[in-house]
N, C-alpha and C. Protein backbone atom coordinates (compact mmCIF):
# COMPACT_ATOMS: atom_id res chain seq x y z
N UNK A 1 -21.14 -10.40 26.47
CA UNK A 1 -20.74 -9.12 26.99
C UNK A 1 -21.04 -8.06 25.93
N UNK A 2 -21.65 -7.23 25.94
CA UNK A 2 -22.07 -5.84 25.37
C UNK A 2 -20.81 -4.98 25.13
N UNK A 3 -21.01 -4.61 23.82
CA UNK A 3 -19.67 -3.74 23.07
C UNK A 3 -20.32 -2.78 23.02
N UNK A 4 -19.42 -1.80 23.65
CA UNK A 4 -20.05 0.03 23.74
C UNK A 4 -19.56 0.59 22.70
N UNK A 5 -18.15 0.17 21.64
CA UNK A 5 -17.76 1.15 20.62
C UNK A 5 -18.17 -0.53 19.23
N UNK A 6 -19.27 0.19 18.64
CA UNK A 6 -19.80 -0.78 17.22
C UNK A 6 -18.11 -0.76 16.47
N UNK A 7 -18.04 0.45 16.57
CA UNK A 7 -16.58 0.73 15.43
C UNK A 7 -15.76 -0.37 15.23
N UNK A 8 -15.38 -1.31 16.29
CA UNK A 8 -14.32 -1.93 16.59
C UNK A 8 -14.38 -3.13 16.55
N UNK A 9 -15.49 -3.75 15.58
CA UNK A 9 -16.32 -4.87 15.02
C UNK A 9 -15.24 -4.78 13.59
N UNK A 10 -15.26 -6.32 13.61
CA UNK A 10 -14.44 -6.00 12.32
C UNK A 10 -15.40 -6.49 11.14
N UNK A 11 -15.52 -6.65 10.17
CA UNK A 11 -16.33 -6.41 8.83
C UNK A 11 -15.77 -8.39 8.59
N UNK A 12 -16.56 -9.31 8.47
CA UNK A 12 -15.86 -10.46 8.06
C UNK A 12 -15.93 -10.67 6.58
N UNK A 13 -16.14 -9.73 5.75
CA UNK A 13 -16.24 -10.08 4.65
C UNK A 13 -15.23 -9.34 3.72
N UNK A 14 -14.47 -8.34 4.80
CA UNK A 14 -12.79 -8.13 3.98
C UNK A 14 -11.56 -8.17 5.23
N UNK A 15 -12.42 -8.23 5.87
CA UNK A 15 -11.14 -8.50 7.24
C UNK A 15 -10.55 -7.11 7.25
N UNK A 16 -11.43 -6.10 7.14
CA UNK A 16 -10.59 -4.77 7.37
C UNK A 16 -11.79 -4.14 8.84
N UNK A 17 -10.73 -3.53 9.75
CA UNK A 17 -11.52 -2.53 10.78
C UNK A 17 -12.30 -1.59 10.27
N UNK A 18 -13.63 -1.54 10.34
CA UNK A 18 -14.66 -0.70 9.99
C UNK A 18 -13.77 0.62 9.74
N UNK A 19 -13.18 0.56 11.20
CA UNK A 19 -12.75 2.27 11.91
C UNK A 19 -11.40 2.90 10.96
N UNK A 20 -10.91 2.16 10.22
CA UNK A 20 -10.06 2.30 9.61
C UNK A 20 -10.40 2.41 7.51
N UNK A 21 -9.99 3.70 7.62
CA UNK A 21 -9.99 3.64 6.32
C UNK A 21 -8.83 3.25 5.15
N UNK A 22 -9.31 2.89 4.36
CA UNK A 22 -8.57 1.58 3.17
C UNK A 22 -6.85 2.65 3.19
N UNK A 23 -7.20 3.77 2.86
CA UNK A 23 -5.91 4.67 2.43
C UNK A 23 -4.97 4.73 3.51
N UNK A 24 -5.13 4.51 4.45
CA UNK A 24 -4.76 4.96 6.02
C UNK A 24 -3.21 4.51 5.54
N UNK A 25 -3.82 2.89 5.16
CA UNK A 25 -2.42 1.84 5.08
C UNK A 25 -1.48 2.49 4.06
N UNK A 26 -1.89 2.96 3.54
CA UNK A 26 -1.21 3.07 2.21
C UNK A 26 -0.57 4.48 2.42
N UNK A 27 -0.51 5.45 3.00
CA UNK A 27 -0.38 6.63 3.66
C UNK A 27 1.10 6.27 4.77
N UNK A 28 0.81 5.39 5.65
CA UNK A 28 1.45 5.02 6.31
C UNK A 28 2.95 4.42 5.71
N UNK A 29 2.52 3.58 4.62
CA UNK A 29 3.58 2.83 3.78
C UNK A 29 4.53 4.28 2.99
N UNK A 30 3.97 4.93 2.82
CA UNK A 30 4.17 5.83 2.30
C UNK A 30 5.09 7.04 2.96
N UNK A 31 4.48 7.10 3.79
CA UNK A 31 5.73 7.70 5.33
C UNK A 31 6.93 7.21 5.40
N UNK A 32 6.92 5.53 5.56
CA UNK A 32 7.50 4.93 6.16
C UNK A 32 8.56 4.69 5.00
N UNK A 33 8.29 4.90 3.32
CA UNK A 33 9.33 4.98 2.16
C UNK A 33 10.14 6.68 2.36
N UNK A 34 9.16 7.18 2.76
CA UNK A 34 9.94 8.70 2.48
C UNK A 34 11.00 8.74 3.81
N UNK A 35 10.85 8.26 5.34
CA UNK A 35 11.76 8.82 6.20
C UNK A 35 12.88 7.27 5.77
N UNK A 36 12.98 6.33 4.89
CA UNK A 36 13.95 5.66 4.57
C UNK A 36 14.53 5.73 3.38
N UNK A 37 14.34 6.67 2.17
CA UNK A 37 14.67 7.12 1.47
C UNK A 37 15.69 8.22 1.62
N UNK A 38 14.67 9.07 2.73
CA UNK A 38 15.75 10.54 3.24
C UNK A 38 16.98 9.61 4.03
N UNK A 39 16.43 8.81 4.71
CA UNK A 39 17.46 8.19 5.48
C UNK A 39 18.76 7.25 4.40
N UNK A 40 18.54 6.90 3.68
CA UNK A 40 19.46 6.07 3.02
C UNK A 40 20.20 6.98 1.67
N UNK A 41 19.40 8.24 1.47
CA UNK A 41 20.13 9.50 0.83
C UNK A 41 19.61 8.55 -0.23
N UNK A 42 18.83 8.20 -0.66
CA UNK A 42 18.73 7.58 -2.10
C UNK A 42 18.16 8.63 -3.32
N UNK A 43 18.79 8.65 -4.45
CA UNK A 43 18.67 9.57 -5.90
C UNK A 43 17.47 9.00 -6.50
N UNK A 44 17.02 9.70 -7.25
CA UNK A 44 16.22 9.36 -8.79
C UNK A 44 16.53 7.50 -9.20
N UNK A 45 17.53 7.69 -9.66
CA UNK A 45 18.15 6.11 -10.16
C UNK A 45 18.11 5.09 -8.91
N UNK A 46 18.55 5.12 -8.20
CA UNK A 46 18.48 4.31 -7.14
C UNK A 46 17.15 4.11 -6.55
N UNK A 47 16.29 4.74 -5.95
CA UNK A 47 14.99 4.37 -5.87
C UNK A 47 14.59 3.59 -7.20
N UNK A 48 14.44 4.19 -8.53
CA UNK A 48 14.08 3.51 -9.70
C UNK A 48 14.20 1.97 -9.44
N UNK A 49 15.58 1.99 -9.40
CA UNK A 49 16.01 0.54 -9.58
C UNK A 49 15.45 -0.54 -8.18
N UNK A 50 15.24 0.08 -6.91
CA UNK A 50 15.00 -0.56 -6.27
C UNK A 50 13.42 -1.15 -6.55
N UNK A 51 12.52 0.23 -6.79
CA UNK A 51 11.24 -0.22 -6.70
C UNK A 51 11.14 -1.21 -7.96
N UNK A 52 12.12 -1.38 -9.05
CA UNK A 52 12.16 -2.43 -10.22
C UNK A 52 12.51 -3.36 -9.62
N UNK A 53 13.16 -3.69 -8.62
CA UNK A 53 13.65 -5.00 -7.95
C UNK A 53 12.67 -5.12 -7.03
N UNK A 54 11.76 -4.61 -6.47
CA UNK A 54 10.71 -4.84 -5.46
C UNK A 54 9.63 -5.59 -6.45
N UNK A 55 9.40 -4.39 -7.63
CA UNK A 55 8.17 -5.62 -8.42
C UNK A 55 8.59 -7.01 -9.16
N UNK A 56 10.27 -6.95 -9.53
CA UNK A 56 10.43 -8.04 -10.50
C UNK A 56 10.14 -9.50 -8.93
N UNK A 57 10.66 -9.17 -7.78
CA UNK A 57 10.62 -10.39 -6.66
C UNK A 57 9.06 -10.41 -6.46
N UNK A 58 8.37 -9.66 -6.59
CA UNK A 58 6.83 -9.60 -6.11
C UNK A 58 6.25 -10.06 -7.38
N UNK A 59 6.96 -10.53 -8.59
CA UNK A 59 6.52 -11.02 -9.51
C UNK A 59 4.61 -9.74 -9.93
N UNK A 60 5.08 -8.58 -9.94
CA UNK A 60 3.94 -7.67 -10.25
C UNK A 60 4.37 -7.21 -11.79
N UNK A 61 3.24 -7.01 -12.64
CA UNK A 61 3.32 -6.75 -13.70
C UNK A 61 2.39 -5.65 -14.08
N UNK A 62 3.12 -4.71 -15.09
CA UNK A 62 1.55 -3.83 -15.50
C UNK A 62 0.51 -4.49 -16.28
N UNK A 63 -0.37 -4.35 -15.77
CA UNK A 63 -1.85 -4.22 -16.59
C UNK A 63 -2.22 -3.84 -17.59
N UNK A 64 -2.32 -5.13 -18.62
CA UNK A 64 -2.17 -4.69 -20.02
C UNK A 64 -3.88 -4.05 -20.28
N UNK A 65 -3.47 -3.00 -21.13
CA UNK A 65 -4.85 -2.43 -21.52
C UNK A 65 -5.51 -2.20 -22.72
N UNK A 66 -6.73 -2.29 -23.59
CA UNK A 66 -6.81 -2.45 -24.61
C UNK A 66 -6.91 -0.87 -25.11
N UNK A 67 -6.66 -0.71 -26.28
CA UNK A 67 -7.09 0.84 -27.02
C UNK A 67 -8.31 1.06 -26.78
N UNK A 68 -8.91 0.16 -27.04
CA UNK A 68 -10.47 0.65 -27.27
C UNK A 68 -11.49 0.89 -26.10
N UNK A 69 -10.45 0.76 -25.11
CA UNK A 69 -11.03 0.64 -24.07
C UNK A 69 -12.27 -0.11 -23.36
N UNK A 70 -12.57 -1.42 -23.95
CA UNK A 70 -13.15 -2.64 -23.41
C UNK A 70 -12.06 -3.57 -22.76
């Protein structure tokens, strides 16, 4: 069967929708912290601490970097 919109092919080599750009998601996530932030009345400190408890369970770390920049 013949596909009239190419767009809607998905890319198999990142599994992302052509039609969709990379930031979209991240935009969205981003919405979706600010109307639950306003919603939960959360301060300075309290966000802090949460997004520190989001990376310590996600086991995420910063990226160590050299001076010299190599």
């Amino acid at each position: 069967m013949p596909r009239s919109d190419s767009n809607n092919i998905l890319n198999l080599d990142n599994f992302v929708p052509q039609k969709v750009k990379p930031q979209k998601s991240l935009q969205n996530l981003i919405s979706y912290l600010v109307r639950e932030v306003n919603k939960q009345k959360l301060d300075y400190d309290q966000l802090k601490y949460v997004f520190k408890a989001v990376r310590s369970k996600c086991n995420i770390e910063k990226c160590q970097q050299s001076l010299n920049g190599s």
